[in-house]
N, C-alpha and C. Protein backbone atom coordinates (compact mmCIF):
# COMPACT_ATOMS: atom_id res chain seq x y z
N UNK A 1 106.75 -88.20 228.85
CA UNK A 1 107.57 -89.30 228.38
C UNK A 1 106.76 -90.14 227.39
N UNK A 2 107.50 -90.46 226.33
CA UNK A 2 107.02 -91.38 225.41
C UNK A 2 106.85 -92.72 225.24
N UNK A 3 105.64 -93.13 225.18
CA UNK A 3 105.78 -94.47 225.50
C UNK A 3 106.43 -95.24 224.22
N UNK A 4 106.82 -96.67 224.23
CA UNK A 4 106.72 -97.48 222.92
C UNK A 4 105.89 -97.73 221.96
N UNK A 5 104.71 -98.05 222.36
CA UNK A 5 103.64 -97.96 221.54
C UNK A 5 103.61 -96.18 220.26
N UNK A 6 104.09 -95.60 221.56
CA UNK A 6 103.61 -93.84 220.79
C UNK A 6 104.57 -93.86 220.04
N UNK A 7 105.55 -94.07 220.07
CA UNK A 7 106.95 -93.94 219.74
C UNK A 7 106.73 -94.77 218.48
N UNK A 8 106.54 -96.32 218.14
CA UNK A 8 106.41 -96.83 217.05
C UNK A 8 105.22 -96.12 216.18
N UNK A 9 104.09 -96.42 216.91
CA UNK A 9 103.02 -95.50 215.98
C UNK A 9 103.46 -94.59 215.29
N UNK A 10 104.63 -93.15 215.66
CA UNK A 10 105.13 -91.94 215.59
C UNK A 10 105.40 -92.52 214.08
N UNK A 11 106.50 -93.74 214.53
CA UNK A 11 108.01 -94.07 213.61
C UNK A 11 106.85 -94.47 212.01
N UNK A 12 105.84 -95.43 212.11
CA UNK A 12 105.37 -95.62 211.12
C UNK A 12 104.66 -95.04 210.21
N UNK A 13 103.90 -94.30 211.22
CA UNK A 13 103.32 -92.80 210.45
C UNK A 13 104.07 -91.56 209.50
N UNK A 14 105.21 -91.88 209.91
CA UNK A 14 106.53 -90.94 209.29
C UNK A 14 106.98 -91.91 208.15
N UNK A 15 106.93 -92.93 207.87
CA UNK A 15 107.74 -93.65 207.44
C UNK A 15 106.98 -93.62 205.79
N UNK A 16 106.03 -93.63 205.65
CA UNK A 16 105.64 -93.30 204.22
C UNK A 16 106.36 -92.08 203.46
N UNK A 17 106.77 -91.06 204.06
CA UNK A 17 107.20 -90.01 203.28
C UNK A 17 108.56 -90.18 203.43
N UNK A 18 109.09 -91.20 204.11
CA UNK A 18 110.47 -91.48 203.77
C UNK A 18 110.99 -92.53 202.72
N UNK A 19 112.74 -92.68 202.37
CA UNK A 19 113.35 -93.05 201.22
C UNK A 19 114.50 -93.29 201.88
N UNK A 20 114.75 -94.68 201.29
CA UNK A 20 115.96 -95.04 201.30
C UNK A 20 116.78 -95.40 202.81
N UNK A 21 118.22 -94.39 202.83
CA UNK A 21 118.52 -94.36 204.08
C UNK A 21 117.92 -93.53 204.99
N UNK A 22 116.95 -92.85 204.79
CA UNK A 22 115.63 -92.02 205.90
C UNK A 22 114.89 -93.18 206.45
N UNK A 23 114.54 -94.31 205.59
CA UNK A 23 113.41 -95.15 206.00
C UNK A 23 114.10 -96.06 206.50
N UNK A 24 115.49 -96.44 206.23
CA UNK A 24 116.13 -97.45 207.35
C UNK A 24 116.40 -97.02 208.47
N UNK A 25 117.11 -95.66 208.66
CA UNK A 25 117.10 -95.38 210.01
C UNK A 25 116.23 -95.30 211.05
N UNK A 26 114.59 -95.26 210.13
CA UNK A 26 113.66 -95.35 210.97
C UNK A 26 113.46 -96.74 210.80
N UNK A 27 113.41 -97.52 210.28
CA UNK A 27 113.21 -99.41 210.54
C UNK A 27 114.02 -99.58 211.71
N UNK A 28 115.37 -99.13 211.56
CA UNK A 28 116.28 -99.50 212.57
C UNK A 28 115.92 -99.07 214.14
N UNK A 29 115.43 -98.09 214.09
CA UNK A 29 114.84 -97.50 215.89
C UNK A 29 113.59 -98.36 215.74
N UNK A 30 112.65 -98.27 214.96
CA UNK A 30 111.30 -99.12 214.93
C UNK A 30 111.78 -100.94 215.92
N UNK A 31 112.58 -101.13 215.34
CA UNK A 31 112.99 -103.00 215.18
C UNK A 31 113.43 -102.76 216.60
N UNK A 32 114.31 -102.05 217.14
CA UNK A 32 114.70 -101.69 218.46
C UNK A 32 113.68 -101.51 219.65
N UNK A 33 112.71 -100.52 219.40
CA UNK A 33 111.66 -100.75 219.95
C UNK A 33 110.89 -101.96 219.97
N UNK A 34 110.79 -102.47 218.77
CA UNK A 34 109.26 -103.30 218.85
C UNK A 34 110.57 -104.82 219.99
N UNK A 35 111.33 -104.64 219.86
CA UNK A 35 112.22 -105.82 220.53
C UNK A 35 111.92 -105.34 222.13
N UNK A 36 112.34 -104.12 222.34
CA UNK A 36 112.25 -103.78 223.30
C UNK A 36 110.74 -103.68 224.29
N UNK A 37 110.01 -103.97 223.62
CA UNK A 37 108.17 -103.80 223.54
C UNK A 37 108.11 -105.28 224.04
N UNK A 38 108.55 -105.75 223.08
CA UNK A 38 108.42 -107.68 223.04
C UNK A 38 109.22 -107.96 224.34
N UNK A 39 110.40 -107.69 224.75
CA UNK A 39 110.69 -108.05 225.52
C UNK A 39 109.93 -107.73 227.44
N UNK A 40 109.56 -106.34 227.13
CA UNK A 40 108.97 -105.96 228.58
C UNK A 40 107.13 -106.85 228.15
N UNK A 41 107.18 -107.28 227.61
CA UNK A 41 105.52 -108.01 227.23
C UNK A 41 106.02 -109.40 227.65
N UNK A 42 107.02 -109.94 227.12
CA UNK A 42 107.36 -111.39 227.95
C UNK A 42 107.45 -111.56 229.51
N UNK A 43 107.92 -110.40 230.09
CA UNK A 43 108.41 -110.59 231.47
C UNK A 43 106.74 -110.09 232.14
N UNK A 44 105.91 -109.64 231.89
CA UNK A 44 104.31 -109.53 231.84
C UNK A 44 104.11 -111.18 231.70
N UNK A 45 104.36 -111.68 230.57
CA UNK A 45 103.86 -112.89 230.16
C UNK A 45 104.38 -113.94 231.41
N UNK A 46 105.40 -114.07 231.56
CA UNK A 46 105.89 -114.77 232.54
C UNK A 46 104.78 -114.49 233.85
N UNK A 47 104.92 -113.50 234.44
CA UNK A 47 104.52 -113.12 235.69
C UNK A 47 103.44 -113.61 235.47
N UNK A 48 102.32 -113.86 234.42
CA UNK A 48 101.28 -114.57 234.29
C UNK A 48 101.29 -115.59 234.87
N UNK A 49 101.75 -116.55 234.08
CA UNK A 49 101.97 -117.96 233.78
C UNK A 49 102.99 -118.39 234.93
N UNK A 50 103.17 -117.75 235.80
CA UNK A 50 104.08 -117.94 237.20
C UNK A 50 103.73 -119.36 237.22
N UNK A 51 104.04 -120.72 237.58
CA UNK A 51 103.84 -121.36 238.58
C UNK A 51 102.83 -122.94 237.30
N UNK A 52 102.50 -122.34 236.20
CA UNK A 52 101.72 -123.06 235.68
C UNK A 52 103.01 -123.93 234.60
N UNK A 53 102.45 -125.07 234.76
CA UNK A 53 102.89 -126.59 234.31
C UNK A 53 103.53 -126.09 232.87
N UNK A 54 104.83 -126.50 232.43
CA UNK A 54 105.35 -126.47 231.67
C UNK A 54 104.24 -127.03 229.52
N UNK A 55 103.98 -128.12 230.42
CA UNK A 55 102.81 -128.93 229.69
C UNK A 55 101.77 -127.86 229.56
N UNK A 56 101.17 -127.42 230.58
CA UNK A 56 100.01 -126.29 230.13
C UNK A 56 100.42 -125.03 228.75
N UNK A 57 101.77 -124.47 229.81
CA UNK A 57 102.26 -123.57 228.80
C UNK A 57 102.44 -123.95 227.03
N UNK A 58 102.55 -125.01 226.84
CA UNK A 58 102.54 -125.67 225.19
C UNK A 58 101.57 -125.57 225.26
N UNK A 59 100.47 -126.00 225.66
CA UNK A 59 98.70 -125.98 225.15
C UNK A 59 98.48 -124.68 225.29
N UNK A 60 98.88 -123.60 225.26
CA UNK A 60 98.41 -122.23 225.73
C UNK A 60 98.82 -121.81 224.03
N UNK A 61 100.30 -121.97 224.05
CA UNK A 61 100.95 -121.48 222.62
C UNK A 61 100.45 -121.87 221.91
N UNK A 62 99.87 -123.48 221.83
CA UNK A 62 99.84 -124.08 220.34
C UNK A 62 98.24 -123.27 220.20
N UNK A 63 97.14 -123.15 221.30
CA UNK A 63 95.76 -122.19 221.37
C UNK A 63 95.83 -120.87 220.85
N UNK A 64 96.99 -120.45 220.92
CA UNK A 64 97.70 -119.11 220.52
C UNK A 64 98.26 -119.14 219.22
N UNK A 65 97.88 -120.24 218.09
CA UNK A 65 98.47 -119.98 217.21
C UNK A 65 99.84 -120.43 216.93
N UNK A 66 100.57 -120.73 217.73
CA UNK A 66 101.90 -120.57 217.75
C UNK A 66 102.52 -122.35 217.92
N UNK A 67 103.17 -122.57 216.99
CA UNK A 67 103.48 -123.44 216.92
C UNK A 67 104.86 -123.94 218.14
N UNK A 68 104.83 -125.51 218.34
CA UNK A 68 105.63 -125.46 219.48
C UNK A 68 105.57 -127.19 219.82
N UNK A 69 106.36 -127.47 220.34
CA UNK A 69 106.42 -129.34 220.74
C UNK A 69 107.27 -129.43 222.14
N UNK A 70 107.26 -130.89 222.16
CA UNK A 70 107.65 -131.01 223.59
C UNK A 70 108.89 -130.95 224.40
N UNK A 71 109.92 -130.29 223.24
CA UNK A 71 111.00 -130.35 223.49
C UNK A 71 111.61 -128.62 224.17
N UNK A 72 110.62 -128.04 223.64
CA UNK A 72 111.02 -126.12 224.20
C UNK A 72 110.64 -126.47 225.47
N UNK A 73 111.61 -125.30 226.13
CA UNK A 73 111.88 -125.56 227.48
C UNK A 73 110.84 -124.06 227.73
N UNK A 74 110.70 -123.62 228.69
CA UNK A 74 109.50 -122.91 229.35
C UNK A 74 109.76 -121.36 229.22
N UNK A 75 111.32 -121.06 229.19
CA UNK A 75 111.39 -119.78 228.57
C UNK A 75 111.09 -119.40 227.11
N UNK A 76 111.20 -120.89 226.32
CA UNK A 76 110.75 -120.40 224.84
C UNK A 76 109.45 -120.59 224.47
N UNK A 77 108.50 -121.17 225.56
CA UNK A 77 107.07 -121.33 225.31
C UNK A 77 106.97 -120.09 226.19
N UNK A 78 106.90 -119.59 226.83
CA UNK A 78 106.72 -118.13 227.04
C UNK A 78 107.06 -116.83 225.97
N UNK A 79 107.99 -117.00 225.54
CA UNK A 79 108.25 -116.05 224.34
C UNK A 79 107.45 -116.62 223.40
N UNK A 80 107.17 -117.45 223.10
CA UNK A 80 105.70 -117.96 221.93
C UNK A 80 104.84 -116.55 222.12
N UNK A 81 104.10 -117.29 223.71
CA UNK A 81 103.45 -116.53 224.28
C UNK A 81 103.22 -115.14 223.96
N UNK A 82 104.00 -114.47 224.58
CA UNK A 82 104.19 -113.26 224.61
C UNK A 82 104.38 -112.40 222.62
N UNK A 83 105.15 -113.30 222.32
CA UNK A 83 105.44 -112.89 220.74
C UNK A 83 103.59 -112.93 220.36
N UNK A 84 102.95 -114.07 220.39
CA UNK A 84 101.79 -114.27 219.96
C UNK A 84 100.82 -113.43 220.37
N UNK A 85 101.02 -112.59 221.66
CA UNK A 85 100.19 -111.41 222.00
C UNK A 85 100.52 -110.19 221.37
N UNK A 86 101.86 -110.13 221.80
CA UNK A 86 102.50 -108.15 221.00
C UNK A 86 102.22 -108.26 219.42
N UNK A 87 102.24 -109.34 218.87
CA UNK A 87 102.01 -108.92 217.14
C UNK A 87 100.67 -108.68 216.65
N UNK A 88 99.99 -108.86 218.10
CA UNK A 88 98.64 -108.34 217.44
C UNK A 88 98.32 -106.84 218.21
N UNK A 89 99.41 -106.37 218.97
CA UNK A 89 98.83 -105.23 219.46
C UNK A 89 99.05 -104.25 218.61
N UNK A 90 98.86 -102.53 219.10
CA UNK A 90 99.11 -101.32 218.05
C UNK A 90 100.35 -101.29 217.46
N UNK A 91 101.27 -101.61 218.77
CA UNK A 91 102.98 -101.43 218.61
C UNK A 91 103.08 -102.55 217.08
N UNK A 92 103.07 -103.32 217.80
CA UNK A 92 103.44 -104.74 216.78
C UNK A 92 102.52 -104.72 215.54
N UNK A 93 101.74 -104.40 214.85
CA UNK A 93 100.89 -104.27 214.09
C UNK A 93 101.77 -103.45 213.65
N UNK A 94 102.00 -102.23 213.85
CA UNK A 94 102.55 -100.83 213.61
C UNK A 94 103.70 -101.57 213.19
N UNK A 95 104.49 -101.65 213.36
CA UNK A 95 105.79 -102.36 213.17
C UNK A 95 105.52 -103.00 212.02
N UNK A 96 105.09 -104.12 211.89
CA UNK A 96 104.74 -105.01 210.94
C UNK A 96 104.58 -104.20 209.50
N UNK A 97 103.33 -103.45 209.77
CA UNK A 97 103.63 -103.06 208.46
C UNK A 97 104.24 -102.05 207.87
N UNK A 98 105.16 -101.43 208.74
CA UNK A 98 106.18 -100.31 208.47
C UNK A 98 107.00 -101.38 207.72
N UNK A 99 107.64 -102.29 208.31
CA UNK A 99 108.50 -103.18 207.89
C UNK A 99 108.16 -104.13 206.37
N UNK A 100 106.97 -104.14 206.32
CA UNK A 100 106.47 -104.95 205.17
C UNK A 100 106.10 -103.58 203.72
N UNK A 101 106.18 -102.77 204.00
CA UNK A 101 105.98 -101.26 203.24
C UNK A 101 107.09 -100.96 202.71
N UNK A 102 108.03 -101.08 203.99
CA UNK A 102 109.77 -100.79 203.67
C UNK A 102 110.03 -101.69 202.93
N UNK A 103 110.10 -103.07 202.98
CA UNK A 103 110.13 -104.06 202.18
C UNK A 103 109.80 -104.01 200.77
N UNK A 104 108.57 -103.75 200.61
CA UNK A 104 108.43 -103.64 199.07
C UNK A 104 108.73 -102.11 198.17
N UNK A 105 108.93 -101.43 199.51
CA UNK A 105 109.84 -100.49 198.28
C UNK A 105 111.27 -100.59 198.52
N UNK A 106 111.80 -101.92 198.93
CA UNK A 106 113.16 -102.23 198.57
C UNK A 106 114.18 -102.23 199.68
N UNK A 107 113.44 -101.38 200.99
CA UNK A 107 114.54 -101.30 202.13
C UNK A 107 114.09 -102.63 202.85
N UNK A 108 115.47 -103.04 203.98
CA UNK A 108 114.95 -104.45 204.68
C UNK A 108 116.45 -103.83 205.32
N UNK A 109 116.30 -104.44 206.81
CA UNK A 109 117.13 -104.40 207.84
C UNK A 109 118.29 -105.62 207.89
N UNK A 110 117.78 -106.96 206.66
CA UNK A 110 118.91 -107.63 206.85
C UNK A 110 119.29 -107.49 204.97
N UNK A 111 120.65 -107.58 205.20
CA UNK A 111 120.76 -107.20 203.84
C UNK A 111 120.81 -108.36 203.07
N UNK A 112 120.63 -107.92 201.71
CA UNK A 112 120.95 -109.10 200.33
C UNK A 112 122.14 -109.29 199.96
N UNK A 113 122.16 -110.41 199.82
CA UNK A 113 123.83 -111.31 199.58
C UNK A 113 123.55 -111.79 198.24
């Protein structure tokens, strides 16, 4: 079985010799995954941070880079969290610059108006 990580790595490594609608269909499973990546990394993140002070959790994010004030409630300073860890891992890295590659040769997942 394939993990996410393998699976994006796969998608980006392929993605140079693709064009057009080849390289969106692979952005489109990529973006799916890396969501799906992000999301099982938050519920990790949580299980961390079980029990710790709402207040802590902002000083953790804003340490993390991640901007944030006193008004996010504790599920969105957790997704800070968690966002601020997966974009630096293989998956999220991988992602990133599949998506920023696709980008400048013209493909993007949200379209131009």
């Amino acid at each position: 079985m394939m993990t996410t990580t393998q699976r994006l790595l796969d998608l980006a490594a392929a993605a140079p010799a693709c064009h057009d609608e080849d390289l969106l269909r692979l952005l489109r499973e990529a973006s799916d995954l890396y969501q799906q990546g992000l999301e099982d990394w938050r519920r990790t993140v949580a299980a961390r941070f079980t029990g710790l002070p709402t207040q802590d959790l902002a000083a953790a994010a804003t340490a993390a880079g991640m901007p944030c004030d006193a008004s996010q409630d504790r599920d969105e300073l957790l997704l800070l969290l968690a966002l601020a860890d997966w974009e630096m891992t293989p998956a999220g890295l991988a992602y990133t610059e599949m998506a920023e590659d696709a980008a400048r040769r013209g493909v993007c997942l949200i379209p131009e108006e």
